[in-house]
C-alpha atoms as a PDB file:
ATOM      1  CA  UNK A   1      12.541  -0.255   8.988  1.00  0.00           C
ATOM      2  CA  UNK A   2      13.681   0.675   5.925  1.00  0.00           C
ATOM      3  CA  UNK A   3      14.596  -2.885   4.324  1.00  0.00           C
ATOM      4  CA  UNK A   4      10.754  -3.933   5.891  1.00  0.00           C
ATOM      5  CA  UNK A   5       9.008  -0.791   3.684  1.00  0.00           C
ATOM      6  CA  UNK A   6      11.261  -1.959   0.591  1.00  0.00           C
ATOM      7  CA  UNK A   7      10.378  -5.782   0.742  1.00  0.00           C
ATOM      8  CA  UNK A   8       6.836  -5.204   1.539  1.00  0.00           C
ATOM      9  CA  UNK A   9       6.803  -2.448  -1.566  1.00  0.00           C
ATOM     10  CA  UNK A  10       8.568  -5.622  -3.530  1.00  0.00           C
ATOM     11  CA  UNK A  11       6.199  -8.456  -2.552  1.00  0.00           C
ATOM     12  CA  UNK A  12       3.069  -5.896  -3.362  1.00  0.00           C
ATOM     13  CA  UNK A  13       4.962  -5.424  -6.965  1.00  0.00           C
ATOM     14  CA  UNK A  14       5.310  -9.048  -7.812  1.00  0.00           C
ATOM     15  CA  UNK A  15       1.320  -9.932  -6.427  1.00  0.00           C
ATOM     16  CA  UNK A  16       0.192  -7.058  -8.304  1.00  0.00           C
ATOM     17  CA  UNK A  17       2.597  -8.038 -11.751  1.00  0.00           C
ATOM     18  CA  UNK A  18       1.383 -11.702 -11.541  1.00  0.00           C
ATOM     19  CA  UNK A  19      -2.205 -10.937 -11.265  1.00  0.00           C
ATOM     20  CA  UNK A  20      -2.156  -8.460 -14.107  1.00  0.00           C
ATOM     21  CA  UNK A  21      -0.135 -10.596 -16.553  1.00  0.00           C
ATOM     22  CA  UNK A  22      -2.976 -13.599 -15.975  1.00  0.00           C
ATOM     23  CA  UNK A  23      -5.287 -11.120 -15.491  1.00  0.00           C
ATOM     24  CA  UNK A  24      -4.636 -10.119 -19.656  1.00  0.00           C
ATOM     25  CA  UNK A  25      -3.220 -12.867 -20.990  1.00  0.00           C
ATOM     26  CA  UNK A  26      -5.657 -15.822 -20.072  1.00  0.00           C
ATOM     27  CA  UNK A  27      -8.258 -14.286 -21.843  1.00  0.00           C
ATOM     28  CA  UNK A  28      -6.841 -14.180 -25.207  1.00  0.00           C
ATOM     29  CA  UNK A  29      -5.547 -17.395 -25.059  1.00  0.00           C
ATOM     30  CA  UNK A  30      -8.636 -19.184 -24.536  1.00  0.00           C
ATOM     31  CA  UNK A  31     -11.212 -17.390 -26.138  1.00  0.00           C
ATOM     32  CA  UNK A  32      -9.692 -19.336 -29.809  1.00  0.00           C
ATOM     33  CA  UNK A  33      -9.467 -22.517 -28.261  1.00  0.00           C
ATOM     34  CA  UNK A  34     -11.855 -24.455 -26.013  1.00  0.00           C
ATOM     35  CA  UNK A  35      -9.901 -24.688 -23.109  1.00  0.00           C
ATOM     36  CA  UNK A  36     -11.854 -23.019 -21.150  1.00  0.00           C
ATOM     37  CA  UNK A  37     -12.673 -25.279 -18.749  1.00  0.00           C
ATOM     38  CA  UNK A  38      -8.705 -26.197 -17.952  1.00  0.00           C
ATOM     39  CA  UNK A  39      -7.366 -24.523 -14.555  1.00  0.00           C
ATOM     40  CA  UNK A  40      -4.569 -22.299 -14.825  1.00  0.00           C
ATOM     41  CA  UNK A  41      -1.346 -22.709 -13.525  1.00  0.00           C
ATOM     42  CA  UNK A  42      -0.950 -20.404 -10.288  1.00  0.00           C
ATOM     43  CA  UNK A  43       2.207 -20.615  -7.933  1.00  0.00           C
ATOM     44  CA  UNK A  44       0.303 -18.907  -4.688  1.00  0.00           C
ATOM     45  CA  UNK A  45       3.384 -19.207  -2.816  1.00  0.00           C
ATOM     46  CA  UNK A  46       5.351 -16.961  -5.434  1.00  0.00           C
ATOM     47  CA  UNK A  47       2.118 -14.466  -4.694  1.00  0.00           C
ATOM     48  CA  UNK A  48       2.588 -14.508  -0.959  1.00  0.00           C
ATOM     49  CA  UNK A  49       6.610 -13.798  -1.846  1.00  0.00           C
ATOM     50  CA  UNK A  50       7.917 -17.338  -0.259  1.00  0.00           C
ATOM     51  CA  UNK A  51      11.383 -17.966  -0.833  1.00  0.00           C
ATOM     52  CA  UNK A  52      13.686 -20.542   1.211  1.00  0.00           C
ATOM     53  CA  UNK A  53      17.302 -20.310   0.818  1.00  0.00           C
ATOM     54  CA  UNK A  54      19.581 -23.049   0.438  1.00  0.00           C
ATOM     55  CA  UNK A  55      22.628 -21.869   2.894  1.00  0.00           C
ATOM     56  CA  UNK A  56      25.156 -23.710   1.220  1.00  0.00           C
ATOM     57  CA  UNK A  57      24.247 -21.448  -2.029  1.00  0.00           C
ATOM     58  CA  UNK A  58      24.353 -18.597  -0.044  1.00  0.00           C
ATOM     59  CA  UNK A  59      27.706 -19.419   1.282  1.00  0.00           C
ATOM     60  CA  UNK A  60      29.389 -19.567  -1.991  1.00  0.00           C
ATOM     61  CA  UNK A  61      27.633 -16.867  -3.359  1.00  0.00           C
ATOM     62  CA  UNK A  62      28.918 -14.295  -0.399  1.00  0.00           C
ATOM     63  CA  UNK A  63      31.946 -16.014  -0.236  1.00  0.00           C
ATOM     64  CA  UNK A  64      31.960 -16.883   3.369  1.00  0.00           C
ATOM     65  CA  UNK A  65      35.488 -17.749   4.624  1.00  0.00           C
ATOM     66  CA  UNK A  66      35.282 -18.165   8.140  1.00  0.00           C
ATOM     67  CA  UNK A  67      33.850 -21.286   9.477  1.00  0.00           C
ATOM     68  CA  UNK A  68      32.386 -19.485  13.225  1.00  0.00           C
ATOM     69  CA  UNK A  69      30.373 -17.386  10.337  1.00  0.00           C
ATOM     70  CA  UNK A  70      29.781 -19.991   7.928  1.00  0.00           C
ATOM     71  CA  UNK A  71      28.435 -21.638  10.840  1.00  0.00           C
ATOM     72  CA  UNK A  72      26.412 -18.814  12.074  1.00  0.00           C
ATOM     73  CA  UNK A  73      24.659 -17.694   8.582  1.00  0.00           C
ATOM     74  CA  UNK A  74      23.931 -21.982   8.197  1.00  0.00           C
ATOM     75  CA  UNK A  75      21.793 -21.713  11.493  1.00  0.00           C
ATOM     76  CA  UNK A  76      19.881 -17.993  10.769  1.00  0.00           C
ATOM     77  CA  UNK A  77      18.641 -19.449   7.312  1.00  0.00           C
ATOM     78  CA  UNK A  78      18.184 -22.703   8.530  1.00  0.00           C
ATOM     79  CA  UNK A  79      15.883 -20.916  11.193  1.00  0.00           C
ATOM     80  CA  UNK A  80      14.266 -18.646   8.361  1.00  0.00           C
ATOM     81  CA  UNK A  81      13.604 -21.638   6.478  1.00  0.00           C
ATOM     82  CA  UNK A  82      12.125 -23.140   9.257  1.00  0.00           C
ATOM     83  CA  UNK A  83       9.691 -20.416   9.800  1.00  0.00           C
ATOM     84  CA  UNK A  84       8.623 -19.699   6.100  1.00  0.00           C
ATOM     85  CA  UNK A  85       7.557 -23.956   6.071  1.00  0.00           C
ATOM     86  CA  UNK A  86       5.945 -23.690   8.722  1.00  0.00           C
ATOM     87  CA  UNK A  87       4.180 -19.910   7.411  1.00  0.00           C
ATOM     88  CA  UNK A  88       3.452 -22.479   3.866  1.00  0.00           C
ATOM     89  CA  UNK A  89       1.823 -25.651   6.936  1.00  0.00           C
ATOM     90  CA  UNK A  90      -0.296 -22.934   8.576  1.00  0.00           C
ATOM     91  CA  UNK A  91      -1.468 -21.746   5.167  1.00  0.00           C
ATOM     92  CA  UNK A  92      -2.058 -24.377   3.027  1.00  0.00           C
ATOM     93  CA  UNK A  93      -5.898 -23.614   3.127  1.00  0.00           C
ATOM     94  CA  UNK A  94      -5.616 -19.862   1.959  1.00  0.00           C
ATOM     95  CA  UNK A  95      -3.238 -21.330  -0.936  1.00  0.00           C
ATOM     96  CA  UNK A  96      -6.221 -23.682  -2.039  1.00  0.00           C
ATOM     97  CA  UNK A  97      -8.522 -20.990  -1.616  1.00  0.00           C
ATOM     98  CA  UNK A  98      -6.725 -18.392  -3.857  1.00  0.00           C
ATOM     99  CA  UNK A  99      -5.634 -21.164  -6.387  1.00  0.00           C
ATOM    100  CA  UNK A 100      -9.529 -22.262  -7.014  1.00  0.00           C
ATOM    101  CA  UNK A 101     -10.249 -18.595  -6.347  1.00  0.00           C
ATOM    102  CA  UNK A 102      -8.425 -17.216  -9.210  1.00  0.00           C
ATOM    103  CA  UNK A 103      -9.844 -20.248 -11.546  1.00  0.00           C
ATOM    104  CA  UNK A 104     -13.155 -19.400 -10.931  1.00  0.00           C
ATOM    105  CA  UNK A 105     -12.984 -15.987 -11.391  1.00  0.00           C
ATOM    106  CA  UNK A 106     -10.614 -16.463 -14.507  1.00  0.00           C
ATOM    107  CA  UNK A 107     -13.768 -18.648 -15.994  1.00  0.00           C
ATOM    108  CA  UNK A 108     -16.165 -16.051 -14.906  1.00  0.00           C
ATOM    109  CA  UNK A 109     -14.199 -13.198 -17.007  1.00  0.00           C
ATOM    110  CA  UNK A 110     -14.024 -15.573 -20.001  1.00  0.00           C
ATOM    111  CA  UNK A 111     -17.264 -16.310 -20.399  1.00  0.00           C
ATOM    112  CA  UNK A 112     -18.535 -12.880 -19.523  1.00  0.00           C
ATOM    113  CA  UNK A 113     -15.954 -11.042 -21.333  1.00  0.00           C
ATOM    114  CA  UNK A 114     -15.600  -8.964 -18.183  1.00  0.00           C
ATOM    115  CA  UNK A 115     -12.469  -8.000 -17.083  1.00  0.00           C
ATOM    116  CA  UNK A 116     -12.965  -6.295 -14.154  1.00  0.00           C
ATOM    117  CA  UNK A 117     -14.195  -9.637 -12.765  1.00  0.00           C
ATOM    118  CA  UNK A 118     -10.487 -10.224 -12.442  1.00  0.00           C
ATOM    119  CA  UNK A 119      -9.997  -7.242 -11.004  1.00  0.00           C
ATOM    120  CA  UNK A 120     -11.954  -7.344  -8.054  1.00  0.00           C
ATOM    121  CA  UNK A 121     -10.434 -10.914  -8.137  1.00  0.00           C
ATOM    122  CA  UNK A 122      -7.053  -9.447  -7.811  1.00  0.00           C
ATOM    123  CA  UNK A 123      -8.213  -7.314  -4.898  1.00  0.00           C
ATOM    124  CA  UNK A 124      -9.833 -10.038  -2.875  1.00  0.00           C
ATOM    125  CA  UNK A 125      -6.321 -11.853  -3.134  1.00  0.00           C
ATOM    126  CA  UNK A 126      -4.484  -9.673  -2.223  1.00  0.00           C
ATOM    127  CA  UNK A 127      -6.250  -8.601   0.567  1.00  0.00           C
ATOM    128  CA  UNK A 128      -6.181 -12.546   1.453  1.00  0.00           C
ATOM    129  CA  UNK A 129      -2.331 -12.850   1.159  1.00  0.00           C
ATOM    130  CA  UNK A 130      -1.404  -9.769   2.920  1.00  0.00           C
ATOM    131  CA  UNK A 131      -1.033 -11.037   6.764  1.00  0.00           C
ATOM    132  CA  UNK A 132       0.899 -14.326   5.332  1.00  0.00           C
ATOM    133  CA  UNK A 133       2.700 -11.107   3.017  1.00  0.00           C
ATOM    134  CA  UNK A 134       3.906  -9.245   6.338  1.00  0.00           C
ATOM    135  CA  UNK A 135       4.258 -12.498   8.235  1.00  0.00           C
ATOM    136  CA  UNK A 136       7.098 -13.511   5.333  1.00  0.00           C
ATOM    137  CA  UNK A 137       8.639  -9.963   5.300  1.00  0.00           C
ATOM    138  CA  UNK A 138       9.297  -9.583   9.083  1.00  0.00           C
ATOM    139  CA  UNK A 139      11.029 -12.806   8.664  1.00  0.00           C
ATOM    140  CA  UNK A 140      13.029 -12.047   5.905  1.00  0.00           C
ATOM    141  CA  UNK A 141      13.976  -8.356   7.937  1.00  0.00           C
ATOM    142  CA  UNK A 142      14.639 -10.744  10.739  1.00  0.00           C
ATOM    143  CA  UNK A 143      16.927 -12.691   8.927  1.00  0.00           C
ATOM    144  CA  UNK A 144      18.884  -9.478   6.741  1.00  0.00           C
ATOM    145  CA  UNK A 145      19.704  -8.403  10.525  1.00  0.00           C
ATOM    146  CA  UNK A 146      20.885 -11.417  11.545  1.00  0.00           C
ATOM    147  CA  UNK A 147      23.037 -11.569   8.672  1.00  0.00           C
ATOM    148  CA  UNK A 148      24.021  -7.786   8.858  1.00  0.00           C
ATOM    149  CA  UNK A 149      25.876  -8.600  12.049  1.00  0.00           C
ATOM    150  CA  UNK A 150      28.159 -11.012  11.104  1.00  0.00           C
ATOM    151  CA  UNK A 151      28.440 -10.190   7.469  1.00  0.00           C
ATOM    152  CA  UNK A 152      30.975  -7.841   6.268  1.00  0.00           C
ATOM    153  CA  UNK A 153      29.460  -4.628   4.204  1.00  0.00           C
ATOM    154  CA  UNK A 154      30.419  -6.080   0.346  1.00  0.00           C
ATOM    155  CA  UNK A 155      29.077  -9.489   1.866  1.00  0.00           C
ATOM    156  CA  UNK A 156      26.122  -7.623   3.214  1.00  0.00           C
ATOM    157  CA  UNK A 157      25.458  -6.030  -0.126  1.00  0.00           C
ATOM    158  CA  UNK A 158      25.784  -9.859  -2.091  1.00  0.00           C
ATOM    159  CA  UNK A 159      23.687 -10.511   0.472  1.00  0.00           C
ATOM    160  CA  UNK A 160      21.026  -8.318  -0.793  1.00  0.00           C
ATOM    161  CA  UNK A 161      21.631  -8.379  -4.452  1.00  0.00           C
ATOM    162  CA  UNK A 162      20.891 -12.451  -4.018  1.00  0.00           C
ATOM    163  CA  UNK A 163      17.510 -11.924  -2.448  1.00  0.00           C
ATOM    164  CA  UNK A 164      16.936  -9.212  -5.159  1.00  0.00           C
ATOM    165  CA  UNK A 165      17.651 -11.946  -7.756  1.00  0.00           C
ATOM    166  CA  UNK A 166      15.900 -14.751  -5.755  1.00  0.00           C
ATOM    167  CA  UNK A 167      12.641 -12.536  -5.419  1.00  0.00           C
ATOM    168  CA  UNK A 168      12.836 -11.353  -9.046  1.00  0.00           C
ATOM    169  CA  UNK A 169      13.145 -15.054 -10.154  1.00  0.00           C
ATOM    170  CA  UNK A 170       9.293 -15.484  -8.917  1.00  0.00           C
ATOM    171  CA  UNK A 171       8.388 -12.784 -11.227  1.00  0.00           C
ATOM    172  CA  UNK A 172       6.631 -14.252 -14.177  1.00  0.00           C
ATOM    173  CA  UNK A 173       7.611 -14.108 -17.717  1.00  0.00           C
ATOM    174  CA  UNK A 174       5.898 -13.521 -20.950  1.00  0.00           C
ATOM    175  CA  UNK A 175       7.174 -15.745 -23.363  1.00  0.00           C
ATOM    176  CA  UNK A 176       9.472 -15.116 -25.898  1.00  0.00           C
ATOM    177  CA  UNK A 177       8.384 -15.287 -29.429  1.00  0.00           C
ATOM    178  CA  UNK A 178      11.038 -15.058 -31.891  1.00  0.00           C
ATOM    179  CA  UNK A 179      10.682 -12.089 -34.357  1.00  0.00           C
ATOM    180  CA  UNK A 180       8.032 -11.903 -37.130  1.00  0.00           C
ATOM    181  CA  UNK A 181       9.240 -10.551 -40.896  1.00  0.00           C
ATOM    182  CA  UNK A 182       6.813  -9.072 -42.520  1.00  0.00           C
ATOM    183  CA  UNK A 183       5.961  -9.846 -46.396  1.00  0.00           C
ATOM    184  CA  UNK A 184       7.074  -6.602 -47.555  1.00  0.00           C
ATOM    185  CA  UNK A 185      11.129  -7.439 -45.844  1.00  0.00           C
ATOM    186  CA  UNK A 186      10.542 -11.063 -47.625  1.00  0.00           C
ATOM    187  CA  UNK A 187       9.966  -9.359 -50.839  1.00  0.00           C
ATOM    188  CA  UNK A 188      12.485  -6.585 -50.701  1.00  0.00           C
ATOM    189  CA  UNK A 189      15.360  -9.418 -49.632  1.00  0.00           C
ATOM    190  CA  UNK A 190      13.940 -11.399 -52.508  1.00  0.00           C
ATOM    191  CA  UNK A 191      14.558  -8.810 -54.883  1.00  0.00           C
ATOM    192  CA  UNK A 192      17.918  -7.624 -54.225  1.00  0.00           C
ATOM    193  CA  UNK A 193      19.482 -10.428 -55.693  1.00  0.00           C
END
């Protein structure tokens, strides 16, 4: 129960980050240039929290010895993977819908200068994404017990610490500028020698 609550709180973090960070950032990017009428870039599934495992990664990374439990953890994320493609089959409609969704309502804030366009924007997906949002976390919950029985505790805790990482990988990223001098540091390094 407790793993569900923190995994749902997670997922709700990283809709809620992504949608804020396009939410402020597309708008001063395009009001300089003309590019208003090109779509942004969404990953949908990284708002709905979808993340397959490949087992054989997971293997090394827990350092599974046995072969009965490399065997065993091959077939409960082979079955996990199983059910989060077919969870990305069933809802490859609501992904187009949110995707041209967020577009549209991104264009609407831009040329209104409105943000809270994109706020009730952010709303109306996540209420959208929230049954494929559970549907993903009682998987991954089934999946962490699965694991919990065969795994030993420090393998356990990997275990954990890799879907931490995995999850926090879909988080997105401002870019990195590299550091601006300012004239006065120019001028002072200038006249030092």
């Amino acid at each position: 129960m407790k793993d569900n609550f923190l995994t749902m709180k997670f997922i709700n973090k990283i809709a809620i980050i992504i949608l804020l960070l396009t939410s402020t950032t597309v708008l001063p990017q395009q009001n300089g240039n003309n590019s208003g009428n090109k779509p942004m870039h969404i990953n949908v599934k990284n708002l709905a929290g979808i993340v397959p495992y490949d087992y054989n990664e997971v293997i090394k990374k827990l350092k599974v010895k046995k072969q009965k439990n490399k065997d065993f953890v091959e077939q409960a994320i082979d079955k996990f993977n199983q059910k989060i493609n077919e969870l990305q089959i069933f809802n490859t409609d609501t992904f187009t819908f949110v995707k041209h969704y967020i577009n549209q309502k991104s264009q609407e804030a831009q040329l209104s200068n409105d943000i809270n366009i994109l706020k009730e924007a952010k709303i109306k997906v996540e209420e959208t994404l929230q049954p494929l949002k559970d549907k993903v976390a009682l998987a991954q919950n089934k999946l962490n017990k699965e694991l919990e029985t065969t795994l030993n505790a420090k393998q356990f805790k990997t275990w954990g610490k890799f879907v931490k990482h995995k999850k926090d990988a879909l988080k997105p990223r401002a870019p990195s500028r590299p550091p601006m001098r300012s004239n006065m540091q120019r001028g002072q390094r200038r006249n030092r020698y």
